[in-house]
Protein backbone atom coordinates (compact mmCIF):
# COMPACT_ATOMS: atom_id res chain seq x y z
CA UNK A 1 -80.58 -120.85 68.54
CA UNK A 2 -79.18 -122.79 66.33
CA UNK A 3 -79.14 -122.19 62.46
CA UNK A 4 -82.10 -123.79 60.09
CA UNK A 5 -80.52 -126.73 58.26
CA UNK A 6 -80.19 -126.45 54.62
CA UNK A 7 -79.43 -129.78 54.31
CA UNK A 8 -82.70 -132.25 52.93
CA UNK A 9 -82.99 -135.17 51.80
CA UNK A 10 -87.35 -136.56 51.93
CA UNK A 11 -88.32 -139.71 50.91
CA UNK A 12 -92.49 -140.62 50.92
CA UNK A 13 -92.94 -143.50 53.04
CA UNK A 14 -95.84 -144.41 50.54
CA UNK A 15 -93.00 -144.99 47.73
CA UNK A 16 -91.07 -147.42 49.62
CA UNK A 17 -90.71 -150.59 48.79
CA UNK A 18 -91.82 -153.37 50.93
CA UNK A 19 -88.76 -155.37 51.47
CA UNK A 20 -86.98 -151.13 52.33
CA UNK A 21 -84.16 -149.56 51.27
CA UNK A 22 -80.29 -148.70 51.82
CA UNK A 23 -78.70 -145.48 51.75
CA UNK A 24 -76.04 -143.61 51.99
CA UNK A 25 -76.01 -139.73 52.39
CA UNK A 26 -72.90 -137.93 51.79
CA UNK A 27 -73.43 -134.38 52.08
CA UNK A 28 -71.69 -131.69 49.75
CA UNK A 29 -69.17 -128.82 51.28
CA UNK A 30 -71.96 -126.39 51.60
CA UNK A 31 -74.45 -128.50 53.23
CA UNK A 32 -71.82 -129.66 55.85
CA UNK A 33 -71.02 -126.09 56.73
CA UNK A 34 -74.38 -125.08 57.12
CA UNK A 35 -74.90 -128.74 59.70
CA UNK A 36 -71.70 -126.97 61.38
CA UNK A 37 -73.70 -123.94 61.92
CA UNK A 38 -76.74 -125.76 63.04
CA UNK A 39 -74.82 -128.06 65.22
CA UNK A 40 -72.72 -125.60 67.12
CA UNK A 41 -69.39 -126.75 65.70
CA UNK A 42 -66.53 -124.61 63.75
CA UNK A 43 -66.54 -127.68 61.27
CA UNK A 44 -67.77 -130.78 59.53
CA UNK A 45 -64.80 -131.68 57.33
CA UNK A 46 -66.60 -135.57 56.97
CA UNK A 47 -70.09 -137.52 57.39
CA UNK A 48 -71.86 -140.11 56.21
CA UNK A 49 -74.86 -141.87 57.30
CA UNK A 50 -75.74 -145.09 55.81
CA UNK A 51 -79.38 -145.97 56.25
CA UNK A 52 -82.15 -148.45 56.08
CA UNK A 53 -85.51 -147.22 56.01
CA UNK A 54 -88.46 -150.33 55.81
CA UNK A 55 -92.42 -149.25 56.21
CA UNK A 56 -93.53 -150.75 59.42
CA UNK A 57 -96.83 -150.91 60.50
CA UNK A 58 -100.03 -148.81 58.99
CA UNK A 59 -98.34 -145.87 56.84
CA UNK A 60 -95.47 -145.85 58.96
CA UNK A 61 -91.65 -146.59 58.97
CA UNK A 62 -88.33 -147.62 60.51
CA UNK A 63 -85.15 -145.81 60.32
CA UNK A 64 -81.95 -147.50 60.69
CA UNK A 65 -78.37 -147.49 60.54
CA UNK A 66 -74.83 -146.02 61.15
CA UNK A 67 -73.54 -141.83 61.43
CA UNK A 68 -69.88 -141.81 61.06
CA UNK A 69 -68.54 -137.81 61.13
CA UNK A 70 -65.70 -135.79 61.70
CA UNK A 71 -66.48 -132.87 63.73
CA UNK A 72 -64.42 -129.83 64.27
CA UNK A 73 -64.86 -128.11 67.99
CA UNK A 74 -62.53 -125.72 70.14
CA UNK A 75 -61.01 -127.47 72.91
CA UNK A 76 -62.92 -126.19 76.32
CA UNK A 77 -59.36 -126.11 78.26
CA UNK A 78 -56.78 -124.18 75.36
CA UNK A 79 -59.21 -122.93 73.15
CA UNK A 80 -57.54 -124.68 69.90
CA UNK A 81 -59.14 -126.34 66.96
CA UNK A 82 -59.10 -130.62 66.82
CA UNK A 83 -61.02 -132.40 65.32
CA UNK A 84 -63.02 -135.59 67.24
CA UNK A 85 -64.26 -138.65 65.09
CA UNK A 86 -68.11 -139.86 65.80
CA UNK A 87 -69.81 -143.03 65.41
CA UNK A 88 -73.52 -143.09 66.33
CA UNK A 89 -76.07 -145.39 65.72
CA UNK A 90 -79.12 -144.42 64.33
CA UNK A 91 -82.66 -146.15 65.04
CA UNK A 92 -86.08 -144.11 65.15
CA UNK A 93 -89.63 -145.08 64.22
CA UNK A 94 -91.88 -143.05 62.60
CA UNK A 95 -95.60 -142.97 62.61
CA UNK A 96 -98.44 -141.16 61.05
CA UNK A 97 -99.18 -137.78 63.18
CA UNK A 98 -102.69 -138.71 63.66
CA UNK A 99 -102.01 -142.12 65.29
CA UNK A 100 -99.78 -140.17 68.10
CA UNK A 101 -102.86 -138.25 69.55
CA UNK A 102 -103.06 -139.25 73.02
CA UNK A 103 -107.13 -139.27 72.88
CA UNK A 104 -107.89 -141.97 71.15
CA UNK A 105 -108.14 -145.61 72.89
CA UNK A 106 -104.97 -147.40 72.16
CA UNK A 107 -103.38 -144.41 71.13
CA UNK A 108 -99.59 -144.40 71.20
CA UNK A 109 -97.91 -142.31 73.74
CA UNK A 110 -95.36 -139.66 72.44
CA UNK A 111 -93.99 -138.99 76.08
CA UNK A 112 -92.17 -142.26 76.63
CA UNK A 113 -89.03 -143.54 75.78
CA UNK A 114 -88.55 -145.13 72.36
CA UNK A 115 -92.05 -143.46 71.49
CA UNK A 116 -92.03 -143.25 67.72
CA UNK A 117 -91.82 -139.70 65.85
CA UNK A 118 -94.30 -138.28 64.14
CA UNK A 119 -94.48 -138.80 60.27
CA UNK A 120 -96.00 -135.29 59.14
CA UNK A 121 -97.03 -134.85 55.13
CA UNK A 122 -96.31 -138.97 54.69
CA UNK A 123 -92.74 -138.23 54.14
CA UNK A 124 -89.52 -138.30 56.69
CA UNK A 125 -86.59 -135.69 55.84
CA UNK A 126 -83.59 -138.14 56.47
CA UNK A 127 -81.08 -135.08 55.98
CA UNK A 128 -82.82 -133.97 59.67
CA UNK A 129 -82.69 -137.18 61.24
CA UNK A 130 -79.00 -137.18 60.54
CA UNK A 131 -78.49 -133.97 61.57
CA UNK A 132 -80.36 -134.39 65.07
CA UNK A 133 -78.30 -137.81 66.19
CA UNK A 134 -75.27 -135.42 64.83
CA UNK A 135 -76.21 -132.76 67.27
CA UNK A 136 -76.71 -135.32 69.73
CA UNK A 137 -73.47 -137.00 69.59
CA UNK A 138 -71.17 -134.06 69.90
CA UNK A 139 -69.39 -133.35 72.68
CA UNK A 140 -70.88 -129.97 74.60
CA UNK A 141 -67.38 -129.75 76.54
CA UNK A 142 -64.79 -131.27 74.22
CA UNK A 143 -61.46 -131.45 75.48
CA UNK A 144 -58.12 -131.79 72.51
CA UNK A 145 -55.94 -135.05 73.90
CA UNK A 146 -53.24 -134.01 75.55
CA UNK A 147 -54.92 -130.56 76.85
CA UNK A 148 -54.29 -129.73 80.52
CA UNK A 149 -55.55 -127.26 82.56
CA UNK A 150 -53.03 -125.31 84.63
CA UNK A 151 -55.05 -123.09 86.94
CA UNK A 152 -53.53 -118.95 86.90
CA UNK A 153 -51.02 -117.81 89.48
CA UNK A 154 -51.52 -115.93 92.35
CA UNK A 155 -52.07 -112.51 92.02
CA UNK A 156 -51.52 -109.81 94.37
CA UNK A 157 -55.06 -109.19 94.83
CA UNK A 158 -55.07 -112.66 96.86
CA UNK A 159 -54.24 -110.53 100.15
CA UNK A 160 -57.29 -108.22 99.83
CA UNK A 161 -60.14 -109.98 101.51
CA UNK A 162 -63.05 -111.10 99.39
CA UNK A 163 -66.59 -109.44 99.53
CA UNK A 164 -67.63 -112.99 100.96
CA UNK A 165 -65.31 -112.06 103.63
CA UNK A 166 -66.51 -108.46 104.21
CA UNK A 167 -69.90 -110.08 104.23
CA UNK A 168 -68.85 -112.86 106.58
CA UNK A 169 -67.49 -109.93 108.93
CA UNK A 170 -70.24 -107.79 108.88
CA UNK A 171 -72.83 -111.23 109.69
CA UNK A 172 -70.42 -112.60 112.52
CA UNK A 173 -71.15 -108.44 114.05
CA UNK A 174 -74.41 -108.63 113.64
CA UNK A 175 -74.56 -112.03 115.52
CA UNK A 176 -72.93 -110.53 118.65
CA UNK A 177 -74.92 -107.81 118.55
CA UNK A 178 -78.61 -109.76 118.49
């Protein structure tokens, strides 16, 4: 499970000005470690997220703009530290809680794709949404340039037979038998 984020930045939806605003978030040395933690990586030596948020609709918003990070993984093939740049694109809508409630007639549906999120408390924590298309962008099997995979030798244990093979022997008895 990965660790809470300490990492927040809210803005009220209500306070924003019609014509929206631009930001950039830069976060400090300790809140990039703790996104590290929460994202599964050894390291996030860089990031920052510049944003537009507008209100759209009936108390809700639009979120839009650019992640550009620096992660630090362990290569999947020798195990070492590098470090893999990431660009992501950010766009997400956010709507009241109360207007996602399938019940209602013209409800919105939060199942489908591109289905806005829901805005809980009037307010959207822009620290998470960073952190989530962070998480998303990473690489679960990252692999350092250059990296090759060289499979073991041979060991002496190849001439024993298997316990698939003791099983295929005992099956192919069993079939003569029946």
């Amino acid at each position: 499970m990965p660790d809470e984020l300490a990492w927040t930045h809210p803005v009220m939806v209500a306070d924003l000005p019609e014509q929206g605003i631009d930001l950039e978030l830069v976060p400090e040395e300790t809140n990039r470690a703790s996104l590290a933690r929460h994202a599964g990586v050894l390291a996030v030596p860089r990031l920052v997220a510049r944003l537009n948020l507008v209100p759209e609709g009936r108390g809700g918003a639009m979120v839009e703009g650019t992640l550009e990070a620096t992660v630090r993984q362990a290569c999947v093939v020798s195990l070492e530290p590098f470090d893999q740049a990431i660009v992501e694109p950010i766009s997400l809508r956010f709507v009241p809680a109360e207007r996602l409630t399938s019940d209602r007639a013209g409800a919105i549906d939060a199942g489908q794709a591109g289905a806005p999120d829901p805005l809980i408390g009037g307010k959207i924590d822009l620290a998470a949404v960073v952190a989530e298309f962070l998480a998303l962008a990473i690489d679960p099997y990252p692999c350092k340039p250059g990296a090759v995979f060289t499979p073991p030798p041979e060991s002496e244990a190849a001439g024993r037979p298997t316990a698939f093979a003791a099983l295929e022997k005992l099956k192919a008895g069993k079939d003569k038998k029946g």
